[in-house]
N, C-alpha and C. Protein backbone atom coordinates (compact mmCIF):
# COMPACT_ATOMS: atom_id res chain seq x y z
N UNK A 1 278.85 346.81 182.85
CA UNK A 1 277.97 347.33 181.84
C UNK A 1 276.53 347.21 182.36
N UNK A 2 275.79 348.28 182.45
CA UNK A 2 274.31 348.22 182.42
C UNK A 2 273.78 347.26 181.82
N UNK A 3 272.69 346.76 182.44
CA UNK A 3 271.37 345.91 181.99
C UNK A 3 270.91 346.34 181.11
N UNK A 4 270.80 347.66 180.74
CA UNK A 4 270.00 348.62 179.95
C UNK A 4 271.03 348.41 178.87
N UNK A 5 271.97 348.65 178.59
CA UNK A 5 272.71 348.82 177.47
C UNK A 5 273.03 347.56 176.88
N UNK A 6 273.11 346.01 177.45
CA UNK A 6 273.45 345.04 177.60
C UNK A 6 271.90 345.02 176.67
N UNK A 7 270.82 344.87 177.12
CA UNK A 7 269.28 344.34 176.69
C UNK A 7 269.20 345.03 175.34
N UNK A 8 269.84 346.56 174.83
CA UNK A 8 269.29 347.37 173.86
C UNK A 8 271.03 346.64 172.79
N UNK A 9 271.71 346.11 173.13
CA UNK A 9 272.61 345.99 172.28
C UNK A 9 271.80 344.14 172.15
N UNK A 10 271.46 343.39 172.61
CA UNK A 10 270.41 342.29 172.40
C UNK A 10 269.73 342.75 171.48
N UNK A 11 268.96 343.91 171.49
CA UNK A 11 268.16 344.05 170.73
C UNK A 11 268.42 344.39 169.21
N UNK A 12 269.34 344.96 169.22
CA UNK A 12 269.86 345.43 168.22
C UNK A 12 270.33 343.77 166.76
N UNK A 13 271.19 343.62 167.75
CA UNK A 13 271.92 341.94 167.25
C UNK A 13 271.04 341.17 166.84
N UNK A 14 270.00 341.29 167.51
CA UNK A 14 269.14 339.97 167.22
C UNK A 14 267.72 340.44 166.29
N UNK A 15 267.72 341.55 165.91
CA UNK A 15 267.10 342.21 164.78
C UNK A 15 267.69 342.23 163.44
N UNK A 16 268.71 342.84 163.89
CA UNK A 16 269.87 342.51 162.47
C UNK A 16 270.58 341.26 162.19
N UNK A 17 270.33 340.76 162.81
CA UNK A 17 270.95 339.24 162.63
C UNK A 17 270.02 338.13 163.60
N UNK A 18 268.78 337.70 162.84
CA UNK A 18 268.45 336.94 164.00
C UNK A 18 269.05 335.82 164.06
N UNK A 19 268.93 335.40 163.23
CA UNK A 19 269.45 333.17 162.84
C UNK A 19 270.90 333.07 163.32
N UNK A 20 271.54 333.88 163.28
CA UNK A 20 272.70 334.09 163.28
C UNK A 20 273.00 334.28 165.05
N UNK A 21 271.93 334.86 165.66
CA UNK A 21 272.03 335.33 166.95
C UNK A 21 271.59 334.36 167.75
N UNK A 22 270.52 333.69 167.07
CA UNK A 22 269.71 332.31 167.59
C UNK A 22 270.29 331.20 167.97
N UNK A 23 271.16 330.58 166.59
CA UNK A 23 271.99 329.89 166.12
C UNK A 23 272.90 329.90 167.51
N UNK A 24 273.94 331.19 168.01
CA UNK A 24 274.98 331.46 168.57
C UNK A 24 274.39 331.22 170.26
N UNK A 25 273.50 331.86 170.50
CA UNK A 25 272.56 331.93 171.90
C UNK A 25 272.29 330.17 172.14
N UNK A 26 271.99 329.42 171.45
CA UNK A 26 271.29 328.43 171.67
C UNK A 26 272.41 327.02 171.66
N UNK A 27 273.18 327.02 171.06
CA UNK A 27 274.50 326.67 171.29
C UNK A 27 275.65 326.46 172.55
N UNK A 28 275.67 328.35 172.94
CA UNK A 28 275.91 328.07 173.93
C UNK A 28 275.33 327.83 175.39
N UNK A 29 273.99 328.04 175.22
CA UNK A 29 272.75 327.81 176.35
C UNK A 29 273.06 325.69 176.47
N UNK A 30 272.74 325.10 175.52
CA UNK A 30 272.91 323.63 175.27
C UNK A 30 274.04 323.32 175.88
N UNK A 31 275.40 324.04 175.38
CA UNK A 31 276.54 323.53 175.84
C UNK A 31 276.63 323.88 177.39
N UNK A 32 276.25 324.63 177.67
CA UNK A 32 276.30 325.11 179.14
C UNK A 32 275.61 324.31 180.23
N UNK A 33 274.47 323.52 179.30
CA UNK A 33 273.70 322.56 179.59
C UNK A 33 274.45 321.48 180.48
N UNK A 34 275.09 321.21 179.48
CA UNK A 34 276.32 319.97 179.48
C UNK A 34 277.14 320.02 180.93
N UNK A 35 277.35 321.21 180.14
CA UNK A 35 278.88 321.68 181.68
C UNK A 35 278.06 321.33 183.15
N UNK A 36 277.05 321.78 183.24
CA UNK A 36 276.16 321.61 184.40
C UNK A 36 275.86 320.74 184.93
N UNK A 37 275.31 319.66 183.95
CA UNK A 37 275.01 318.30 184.44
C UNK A 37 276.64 317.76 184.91
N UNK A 38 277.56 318.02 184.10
CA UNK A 38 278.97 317.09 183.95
C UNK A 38 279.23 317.80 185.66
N UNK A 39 279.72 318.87 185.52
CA UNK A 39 280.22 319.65 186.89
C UNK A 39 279.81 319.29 188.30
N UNK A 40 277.99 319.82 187.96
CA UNK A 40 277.20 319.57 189.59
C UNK A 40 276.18 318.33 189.70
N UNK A 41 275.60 317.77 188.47
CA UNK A 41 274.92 316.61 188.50
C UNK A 41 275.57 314.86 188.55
N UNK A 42 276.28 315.02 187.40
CA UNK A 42 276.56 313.77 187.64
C UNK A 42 278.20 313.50 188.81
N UNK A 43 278.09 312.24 188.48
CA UNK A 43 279.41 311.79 189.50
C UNK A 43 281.05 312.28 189.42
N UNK A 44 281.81 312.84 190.20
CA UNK A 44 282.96 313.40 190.29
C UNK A 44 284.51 312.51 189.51
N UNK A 45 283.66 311.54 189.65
CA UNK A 45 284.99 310.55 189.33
C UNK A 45 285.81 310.41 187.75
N UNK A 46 285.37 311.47 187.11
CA UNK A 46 286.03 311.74 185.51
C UNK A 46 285.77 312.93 185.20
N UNK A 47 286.97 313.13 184.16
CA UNK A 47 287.30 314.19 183.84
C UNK A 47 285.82 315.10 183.12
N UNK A 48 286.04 316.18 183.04
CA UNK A 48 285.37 316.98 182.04
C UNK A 48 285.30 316.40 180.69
N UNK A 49 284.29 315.80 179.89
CA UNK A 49 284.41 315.34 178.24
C UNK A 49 284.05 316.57 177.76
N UNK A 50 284.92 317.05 177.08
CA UNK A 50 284.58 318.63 176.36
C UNK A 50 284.30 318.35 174.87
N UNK A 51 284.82 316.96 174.34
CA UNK A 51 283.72 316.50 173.53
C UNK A 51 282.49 316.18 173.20
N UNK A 52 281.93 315.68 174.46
CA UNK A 52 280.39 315.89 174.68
C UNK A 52 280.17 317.13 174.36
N UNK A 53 280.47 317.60 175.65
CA UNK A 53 279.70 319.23 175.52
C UNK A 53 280.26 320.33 173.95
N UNK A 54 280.80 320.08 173.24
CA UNK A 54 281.10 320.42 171.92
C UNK A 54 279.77 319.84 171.19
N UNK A 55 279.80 318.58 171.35
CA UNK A 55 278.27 317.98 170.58
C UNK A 55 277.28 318.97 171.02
N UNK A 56 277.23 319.08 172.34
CA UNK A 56 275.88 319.82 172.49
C UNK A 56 275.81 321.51 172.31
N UNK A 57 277.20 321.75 171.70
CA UNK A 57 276.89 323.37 171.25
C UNK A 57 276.82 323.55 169.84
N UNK A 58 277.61 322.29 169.23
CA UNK A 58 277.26 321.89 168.40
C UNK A 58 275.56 321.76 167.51
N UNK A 59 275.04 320.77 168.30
CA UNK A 59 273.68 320.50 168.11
C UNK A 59 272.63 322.39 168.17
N UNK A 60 272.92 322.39 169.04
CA UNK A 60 272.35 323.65 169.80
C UNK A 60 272.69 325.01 168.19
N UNK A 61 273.45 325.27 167.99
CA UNK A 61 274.01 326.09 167.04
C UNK A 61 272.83 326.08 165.88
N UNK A 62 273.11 324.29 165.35
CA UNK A 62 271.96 323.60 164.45
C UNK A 62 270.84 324.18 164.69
N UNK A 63 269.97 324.20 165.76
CA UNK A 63 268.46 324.08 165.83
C UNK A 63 268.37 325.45 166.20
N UNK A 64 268.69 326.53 166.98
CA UNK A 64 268.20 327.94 167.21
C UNK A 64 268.01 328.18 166.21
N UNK A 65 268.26 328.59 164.88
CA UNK A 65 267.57 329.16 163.75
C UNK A 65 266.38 328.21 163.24
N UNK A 66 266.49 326.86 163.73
CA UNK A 66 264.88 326.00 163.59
C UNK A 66 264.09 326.78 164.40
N UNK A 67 264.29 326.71 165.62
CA UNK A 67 263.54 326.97 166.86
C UNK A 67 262.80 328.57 166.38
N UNK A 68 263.51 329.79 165.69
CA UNK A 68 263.31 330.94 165.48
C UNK A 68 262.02 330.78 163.84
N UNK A 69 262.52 330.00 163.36
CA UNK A 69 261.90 329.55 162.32
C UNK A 69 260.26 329.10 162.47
N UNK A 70 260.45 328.19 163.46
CA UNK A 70 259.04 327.41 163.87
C UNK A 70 258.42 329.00 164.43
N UNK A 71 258.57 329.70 165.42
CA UNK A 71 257.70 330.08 166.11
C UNK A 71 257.38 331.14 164.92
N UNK A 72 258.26 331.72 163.88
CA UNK A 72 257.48 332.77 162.59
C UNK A 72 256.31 331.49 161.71
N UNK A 73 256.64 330.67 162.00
CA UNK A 73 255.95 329.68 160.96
C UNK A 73 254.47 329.66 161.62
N UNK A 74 254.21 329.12 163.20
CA UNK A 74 253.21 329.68 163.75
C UNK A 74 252.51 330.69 163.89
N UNK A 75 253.39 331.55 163.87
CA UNK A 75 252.92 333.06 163.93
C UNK A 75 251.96 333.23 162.62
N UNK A 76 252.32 333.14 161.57
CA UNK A 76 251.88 333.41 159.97
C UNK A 76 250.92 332.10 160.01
N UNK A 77 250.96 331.05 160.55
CA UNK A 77 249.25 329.75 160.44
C UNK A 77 248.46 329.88 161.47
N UNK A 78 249.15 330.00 162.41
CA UNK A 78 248.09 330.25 163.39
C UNK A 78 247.72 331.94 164.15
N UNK A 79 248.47 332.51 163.87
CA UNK A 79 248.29 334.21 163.82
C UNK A 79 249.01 334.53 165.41
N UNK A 80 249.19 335.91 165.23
CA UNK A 80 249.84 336.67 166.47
C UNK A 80 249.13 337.36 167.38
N UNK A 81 247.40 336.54 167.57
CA UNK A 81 246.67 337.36 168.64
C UNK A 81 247.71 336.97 169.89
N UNK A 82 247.39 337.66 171.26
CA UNK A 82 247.60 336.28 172.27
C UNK A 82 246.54 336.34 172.65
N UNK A 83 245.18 335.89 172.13
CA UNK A 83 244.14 335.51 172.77
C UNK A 83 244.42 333.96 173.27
N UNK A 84 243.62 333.55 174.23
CA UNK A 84 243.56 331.96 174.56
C UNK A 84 243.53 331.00 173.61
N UNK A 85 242.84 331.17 173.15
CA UNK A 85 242.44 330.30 171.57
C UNK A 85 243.88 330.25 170.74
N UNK A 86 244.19 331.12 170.46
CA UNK A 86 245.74 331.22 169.38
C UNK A 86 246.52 330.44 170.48
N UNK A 87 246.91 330.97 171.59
CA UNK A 87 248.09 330.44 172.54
C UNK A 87 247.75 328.56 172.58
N UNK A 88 246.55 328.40 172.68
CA UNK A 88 246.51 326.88 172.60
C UNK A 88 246.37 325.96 171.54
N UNK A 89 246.24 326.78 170.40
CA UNK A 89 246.27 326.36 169.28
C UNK A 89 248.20 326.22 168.84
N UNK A 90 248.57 327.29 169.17
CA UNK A 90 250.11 327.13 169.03
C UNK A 90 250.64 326.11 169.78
N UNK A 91 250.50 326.09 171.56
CA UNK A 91 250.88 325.24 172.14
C UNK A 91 251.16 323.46 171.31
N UNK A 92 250.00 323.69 171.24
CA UNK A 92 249.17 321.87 170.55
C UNK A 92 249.54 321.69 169.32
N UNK A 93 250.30 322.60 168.64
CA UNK A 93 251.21 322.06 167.15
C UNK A 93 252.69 322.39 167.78
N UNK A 94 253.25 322.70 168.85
CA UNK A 94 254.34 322.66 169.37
C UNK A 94 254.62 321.58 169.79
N UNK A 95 253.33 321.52 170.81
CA UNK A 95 253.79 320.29 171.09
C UNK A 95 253.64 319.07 170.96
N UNK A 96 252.78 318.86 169.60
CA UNK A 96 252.43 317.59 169.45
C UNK A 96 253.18 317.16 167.80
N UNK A 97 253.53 318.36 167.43
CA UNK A 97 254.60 318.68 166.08
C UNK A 97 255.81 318.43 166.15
N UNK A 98 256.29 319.73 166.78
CA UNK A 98 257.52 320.35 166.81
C UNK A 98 258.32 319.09 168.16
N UNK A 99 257.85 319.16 168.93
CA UNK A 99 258.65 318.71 170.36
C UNK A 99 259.13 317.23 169.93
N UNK A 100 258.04 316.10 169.23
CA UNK A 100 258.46 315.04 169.10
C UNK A 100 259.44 314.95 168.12
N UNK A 101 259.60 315.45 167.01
CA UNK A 101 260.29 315.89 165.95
C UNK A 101 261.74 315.86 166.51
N UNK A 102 261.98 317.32 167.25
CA UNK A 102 262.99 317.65 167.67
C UNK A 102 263.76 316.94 168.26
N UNK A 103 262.77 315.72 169.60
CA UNK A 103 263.31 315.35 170.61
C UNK A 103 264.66 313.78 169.73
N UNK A 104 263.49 313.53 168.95
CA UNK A 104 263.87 312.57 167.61
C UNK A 104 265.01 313.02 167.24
N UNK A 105 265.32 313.92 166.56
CA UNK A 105 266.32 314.56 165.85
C UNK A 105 267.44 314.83 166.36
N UNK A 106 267.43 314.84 167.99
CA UNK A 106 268.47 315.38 168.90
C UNK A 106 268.77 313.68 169.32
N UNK A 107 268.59 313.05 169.52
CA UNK A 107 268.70 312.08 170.04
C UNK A 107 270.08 311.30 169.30
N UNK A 108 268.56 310.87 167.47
CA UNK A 108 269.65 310.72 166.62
C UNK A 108 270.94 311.58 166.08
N UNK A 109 270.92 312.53 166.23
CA UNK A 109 272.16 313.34 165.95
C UNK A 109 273.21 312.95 167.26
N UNK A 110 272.95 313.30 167.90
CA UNK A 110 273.73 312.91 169.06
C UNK A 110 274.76 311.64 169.16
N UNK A 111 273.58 310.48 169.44
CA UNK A 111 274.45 309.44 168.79
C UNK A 111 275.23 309.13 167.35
N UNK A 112 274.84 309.51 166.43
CA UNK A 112 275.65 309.82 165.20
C UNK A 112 276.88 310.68 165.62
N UNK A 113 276.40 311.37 166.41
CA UNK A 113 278.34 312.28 166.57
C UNK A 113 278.55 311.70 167.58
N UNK A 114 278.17 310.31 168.40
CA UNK A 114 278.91 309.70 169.17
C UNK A 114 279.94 308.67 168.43
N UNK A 115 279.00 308.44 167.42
CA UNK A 115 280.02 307.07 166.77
C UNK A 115 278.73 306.02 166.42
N UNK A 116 277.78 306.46 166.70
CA UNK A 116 276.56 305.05 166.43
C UNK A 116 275.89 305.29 165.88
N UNK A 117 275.67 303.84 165.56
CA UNK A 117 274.71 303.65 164.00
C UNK A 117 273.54 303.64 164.09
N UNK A 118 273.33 302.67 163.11
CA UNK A 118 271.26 302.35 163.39
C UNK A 118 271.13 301.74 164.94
N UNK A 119 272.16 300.62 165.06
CA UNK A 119 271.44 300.25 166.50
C UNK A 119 271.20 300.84 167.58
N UNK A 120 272.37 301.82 167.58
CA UNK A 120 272.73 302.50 168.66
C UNK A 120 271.17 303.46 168.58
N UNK A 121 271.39 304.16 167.64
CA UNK A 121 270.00 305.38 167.40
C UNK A 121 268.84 304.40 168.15
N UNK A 122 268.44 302.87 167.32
CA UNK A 122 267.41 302.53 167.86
C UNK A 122 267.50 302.38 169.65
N UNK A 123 268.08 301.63 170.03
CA UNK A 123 268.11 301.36 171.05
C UNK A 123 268.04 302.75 172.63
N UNK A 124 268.93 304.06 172.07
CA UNK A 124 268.83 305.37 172.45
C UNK A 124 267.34 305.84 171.99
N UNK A 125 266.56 305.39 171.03
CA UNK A 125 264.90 305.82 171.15
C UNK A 125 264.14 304.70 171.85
N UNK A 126 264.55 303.52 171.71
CA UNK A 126 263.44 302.81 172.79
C UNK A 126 263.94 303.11 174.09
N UNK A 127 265.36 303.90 174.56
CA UNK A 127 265.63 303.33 176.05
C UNK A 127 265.26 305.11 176.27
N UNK A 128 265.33 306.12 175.35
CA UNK A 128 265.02 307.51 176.51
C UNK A 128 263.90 308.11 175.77
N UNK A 129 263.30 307.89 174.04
CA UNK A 129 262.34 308.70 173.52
C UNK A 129 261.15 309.16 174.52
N UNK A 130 260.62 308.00 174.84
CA UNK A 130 259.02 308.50 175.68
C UNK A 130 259.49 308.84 177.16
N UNK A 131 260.28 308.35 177.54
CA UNK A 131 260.30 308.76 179.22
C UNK A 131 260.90 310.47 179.24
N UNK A 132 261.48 310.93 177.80
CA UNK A 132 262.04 312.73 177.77
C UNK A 132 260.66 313.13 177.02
N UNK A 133 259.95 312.57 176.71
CA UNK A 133 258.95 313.33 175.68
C UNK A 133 257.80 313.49 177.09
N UNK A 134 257.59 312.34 177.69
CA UNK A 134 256.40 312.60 178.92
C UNK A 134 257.05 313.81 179.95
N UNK A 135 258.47 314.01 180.10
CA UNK A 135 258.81 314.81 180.88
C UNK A 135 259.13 316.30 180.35
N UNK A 136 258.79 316.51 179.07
CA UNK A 136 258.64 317.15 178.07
C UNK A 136 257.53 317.63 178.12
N UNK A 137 256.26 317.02 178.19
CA UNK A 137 254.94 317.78 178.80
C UNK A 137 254.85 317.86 179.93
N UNK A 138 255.33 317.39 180.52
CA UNK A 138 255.24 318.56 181.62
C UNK A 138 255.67 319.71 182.53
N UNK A 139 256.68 320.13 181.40
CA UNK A 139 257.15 320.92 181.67
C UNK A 139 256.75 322.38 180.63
N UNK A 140 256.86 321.57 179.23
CA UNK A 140 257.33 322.82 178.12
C UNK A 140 255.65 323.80 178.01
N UNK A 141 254.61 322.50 178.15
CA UNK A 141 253.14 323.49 177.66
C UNK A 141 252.93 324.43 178.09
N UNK A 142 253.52 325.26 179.85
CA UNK A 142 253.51 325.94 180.74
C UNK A 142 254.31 326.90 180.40
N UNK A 143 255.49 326.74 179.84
CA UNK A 143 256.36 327.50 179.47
C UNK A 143 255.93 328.28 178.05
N UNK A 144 255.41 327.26 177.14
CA UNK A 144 254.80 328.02 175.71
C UNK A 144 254.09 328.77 176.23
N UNK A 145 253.20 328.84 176.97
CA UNK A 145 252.14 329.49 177.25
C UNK A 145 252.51 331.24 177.28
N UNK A 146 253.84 331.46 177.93
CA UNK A 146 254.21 332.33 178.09
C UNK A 146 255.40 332.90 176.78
N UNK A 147 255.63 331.80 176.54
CA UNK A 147 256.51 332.33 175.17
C UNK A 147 255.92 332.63 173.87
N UNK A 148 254.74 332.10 173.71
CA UNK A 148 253.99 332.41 173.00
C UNK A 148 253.02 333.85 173.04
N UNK A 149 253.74 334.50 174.21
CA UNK A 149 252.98 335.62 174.58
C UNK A 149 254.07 337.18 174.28
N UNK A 150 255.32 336.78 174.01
CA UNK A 150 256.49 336.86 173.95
C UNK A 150 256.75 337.81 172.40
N UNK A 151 257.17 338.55 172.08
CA UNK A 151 257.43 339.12 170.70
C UNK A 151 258.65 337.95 170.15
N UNK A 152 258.79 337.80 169.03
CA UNK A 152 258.84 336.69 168.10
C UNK A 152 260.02 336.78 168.48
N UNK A 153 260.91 337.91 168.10
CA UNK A 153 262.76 337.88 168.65
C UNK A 153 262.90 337.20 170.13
N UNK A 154 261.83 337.79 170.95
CA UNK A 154 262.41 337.01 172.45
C UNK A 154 262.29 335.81 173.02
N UNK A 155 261.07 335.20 171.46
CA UNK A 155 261.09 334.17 171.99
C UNK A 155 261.67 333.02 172.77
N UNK A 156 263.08 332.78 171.49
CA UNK A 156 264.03 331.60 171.57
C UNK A 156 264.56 332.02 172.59
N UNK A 157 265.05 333.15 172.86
CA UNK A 157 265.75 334.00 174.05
C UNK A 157 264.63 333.38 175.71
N UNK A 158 263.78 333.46 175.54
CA UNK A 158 263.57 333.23 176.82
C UNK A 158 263.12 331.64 176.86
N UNK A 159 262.84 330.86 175.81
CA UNK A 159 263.13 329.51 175.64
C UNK A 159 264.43 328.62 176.17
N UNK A 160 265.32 329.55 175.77
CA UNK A 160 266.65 329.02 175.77
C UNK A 160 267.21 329.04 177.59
N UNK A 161 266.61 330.28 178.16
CA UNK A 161 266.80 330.51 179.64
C UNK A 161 266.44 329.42 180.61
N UNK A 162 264.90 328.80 180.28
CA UNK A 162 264.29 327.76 180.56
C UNK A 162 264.50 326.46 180.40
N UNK A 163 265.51 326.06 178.98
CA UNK A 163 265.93 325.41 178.41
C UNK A 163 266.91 324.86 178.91
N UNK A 164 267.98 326.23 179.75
CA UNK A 164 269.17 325.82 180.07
C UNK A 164 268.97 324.53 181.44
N UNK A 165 268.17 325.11 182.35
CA UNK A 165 267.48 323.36 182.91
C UNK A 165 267.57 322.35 182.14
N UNK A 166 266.30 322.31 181.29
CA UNK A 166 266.19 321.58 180.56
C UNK A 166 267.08 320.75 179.69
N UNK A 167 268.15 321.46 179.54
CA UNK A 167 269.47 320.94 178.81
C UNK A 167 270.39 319.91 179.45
N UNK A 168 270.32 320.71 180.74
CA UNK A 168 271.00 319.79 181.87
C UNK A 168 270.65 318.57 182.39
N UNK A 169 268.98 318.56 182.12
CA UNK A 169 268.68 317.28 182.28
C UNK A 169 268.73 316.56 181.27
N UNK A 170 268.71 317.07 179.87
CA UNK A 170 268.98 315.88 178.70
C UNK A 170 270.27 315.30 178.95
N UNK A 171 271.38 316.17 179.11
CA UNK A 171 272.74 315.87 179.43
C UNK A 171 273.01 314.91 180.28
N UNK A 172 272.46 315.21 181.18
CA UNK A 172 272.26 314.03 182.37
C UNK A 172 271.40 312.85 182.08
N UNK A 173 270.52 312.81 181.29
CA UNK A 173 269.50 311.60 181.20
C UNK A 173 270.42 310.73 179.95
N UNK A 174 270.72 311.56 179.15
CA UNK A 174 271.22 309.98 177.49
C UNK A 174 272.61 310.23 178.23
N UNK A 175 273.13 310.86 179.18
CA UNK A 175 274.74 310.26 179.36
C UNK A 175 275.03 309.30 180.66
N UNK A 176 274.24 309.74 181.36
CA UNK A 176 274.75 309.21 183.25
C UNK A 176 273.41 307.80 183.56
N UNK A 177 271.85 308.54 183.07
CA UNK A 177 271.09 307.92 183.85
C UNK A 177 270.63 306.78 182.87
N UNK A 178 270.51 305.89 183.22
CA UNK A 178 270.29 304.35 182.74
C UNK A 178 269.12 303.74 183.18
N UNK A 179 268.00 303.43 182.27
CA UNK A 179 266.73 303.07 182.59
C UNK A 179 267.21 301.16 183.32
């Protein structure tokens, strides 16, 4: 199938159904996340947990219609120039809003569909919150920059592309790597 027909049937789907398209895209971008780290990052010596990676399409499913949500929410407070001024004004409630929020939210969810409680949650925010949030700037402000430049549907879409890295290293950091 063409690129062309492939991109205009995207377009279509994710007009008529965005949350729904968001939701589905972001899910499996996360879970794919998973597979990646499990497959080529971490160590060979166990099986595939397809329970993990269920959590993380899981999770992922959850937040694309957030993720689609936030950037209309910006759009309508802080407006849809892309002058400099708007793009860094968005950036800087992304990421000083939205990112810590999220990173929070994923963490604790996570461990909750592992099986753990308060301690577990606490101990999973003192042992990975700030060392994913510092590696979090420096990666994502570079990336808004351009997604924020982005028509509102493509956003999450090209978030999620960027993301899929990004996924792989969360996958890899709260499962394999140990401060």
């Amino acid at each position: 199938m063409p690129i062309g027909r492939i991109s205009g049937m995207y377009r279509t789907l994710i007009k008529a159904h965005p949350y729904k398209a968001q939701a589905v895209q972001t899910g499996l971008l996360l879970g794919l996340g998973d597979v990646i780290s499990q497959a080529l990052i971490e160590p060979k010596d166990a099986p595939h947990d397809y329970s993990r990676t269920l959590r993380f399409v899981v999770i992922g499913t959850a937040i694309g219609p957030t993720i689609q949500k936030w950037y209309a929410v910006l759009d309508k407070v802080v407006g849809k120039k892309h002058n400099f001024r708007t793009l860094v004004k968005k950036i800087t409630l992304d990421q000083l809003g939205m990112a810590p929020l999220m990173l929070g939210a994923f963490l604790t969810t996570i461990t909750l569909m592992e099986g753990g409680g308060y301690q577990d949650i606490h101990k999973r925010i003192k042992d990975d919150y700030f060392d994913i949030l510092i590696n979090n700037y420096k990666l994502w402000p570079a990336v808004q920059l351009i997604t924020f430049s982005l028509p509102c549907h493509y956003r999450v879409l090209f978030v999620q592309i960027v993301a899929l890295g990004w996924n792989t290293y969360l996958a890899w950091r709260i499962n394999y790597y140990k401060t």
